[in-house]
Protein backbone atom coordinates (compact mmCIF):
# COMPACT_ATOMS: atom_id res chain seq x y z
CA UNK A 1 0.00 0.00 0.00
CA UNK A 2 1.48 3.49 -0.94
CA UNK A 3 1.76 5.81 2.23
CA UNK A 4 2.04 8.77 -0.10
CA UNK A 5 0.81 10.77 -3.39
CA UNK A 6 2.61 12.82 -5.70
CA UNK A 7 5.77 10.68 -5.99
CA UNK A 8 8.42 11.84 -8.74
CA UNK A 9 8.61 8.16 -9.96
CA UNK A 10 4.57 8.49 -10.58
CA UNK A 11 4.90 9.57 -14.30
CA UNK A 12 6.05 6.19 -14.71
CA UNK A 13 3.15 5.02 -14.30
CA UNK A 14 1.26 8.08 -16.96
CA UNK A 15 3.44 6.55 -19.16
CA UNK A 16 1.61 2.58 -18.93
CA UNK A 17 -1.82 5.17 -19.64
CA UNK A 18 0.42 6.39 -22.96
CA UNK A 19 0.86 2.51 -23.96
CA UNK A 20 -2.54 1.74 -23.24
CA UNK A 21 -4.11 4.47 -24.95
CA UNK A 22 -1.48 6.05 -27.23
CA UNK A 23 -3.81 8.65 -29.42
CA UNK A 24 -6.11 9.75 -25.88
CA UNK A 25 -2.60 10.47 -24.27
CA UNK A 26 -0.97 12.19 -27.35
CA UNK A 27 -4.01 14.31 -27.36
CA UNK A 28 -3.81 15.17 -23.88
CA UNK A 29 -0.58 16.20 -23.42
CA UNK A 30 -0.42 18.13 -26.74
CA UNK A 31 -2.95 20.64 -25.06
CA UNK A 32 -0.17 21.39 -22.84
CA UNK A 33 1.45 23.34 -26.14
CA UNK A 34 -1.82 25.50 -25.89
CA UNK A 35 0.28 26.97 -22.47
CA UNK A 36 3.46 27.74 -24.44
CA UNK A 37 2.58 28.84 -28.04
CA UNK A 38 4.48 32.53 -28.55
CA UNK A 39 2.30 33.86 -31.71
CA UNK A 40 -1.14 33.95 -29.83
CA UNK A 41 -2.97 37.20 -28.58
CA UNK A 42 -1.51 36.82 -25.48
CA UNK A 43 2.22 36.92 -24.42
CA UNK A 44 3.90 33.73 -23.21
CA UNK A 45 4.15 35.37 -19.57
CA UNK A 46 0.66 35.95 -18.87
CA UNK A 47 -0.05 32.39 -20.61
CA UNK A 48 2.20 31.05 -17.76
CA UNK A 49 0.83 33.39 -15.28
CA UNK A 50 -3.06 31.85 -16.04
CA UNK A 51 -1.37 28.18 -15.99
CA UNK A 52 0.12 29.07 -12.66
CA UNK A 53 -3.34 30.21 -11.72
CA UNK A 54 -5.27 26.99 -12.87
CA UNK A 55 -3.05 25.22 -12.16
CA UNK A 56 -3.86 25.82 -8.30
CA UNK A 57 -7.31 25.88 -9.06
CA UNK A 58 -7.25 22.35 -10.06
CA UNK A 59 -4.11 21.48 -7.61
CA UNK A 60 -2.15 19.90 -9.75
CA UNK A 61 1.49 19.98 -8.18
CA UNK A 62 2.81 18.60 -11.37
CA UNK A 63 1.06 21.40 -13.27
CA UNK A 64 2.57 23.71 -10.32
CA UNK A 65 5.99 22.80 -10.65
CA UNK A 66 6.46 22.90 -14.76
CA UNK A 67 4.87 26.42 -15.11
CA UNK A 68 6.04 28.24 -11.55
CA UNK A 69 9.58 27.44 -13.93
CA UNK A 70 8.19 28.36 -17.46
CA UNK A 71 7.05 30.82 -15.80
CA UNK A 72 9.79 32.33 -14.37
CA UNK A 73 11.80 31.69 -17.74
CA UNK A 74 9.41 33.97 -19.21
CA UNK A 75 9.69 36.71 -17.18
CA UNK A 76 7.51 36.20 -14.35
CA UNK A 77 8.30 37.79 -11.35
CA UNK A 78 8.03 35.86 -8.00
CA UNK A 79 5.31 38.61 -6.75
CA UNK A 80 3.53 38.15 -10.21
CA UNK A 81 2.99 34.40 -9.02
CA UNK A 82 2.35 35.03 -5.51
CA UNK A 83 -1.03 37.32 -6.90
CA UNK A 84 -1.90 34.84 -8.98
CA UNK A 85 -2.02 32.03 -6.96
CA UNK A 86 -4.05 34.68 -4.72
CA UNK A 87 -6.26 35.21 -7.82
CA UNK A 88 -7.03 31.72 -7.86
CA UNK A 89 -7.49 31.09 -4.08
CA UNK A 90 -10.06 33.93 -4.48
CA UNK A 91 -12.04 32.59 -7.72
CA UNK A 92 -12.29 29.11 -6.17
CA UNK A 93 -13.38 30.32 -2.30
CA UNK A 94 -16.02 32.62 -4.91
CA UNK A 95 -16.80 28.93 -6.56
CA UNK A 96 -17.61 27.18 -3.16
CA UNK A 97 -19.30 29.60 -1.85
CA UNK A 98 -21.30 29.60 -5.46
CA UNK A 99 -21.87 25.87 -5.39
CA UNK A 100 -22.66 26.38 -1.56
CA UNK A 101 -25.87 28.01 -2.29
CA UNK A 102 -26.79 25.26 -4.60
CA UNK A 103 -26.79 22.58 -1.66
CA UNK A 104 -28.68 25.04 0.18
CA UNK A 105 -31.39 24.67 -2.68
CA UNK A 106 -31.38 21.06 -3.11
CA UNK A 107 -31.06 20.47 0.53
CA UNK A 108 -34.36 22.43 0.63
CA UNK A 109 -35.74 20.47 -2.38
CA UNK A 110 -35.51 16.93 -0.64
């Protein structure tokens, strides 16, 4: 039984999903080029910047980890991050508090 998550030696086991379902994974990690594409409307640091972002949003520490250092090789400043993961902490408390009010109404509804 594994005592812990988020183990470096845990993209071995992405990789088995890549063998098992080469075309899905291909797919899937080609969305990741979405993040680093230079010619798009918006610069390559606020791309980073909105990965870092949802990134904690969907606390992904692998996600975390690649773009806090694309990030920074872009140009983003350490402050720059610290907001945005701020912006993010704020969205998702506004997100519970949204869905909240939805168990309210279908507690009622029961």
């Amino acid at each position: 039984m594994t005592s812990h998550y988020y183990d470096k030696d845990d993209a071995t086991h992405r990789m088995e999903i890549a063998k098992l379902a080469p075309e899905d994974f291909k797919a899937w990690a080609n969305l990741n080029n979405i993040v680093s594409r230079e010619n798009g409307a918006i610069p390559l640091k606020y791309r980073e910047l909105i990965a870092i972002a949802v990134a904690h949003s969907t606390g992904c520490p692998y996600c975390i980890e690649s773009h806090a250092k694309k990030g920074k090789a872009a140009g983003v400043t350490k402050a720059e991050m610290g907001e945005a993961v701020m912006l993010a902490a704020a969205l998702c408390a506004g997100a519970a508090a949204a869905h909240g009010g939805l168990a309210m109404k279908f507690f009622d509804a029961a």
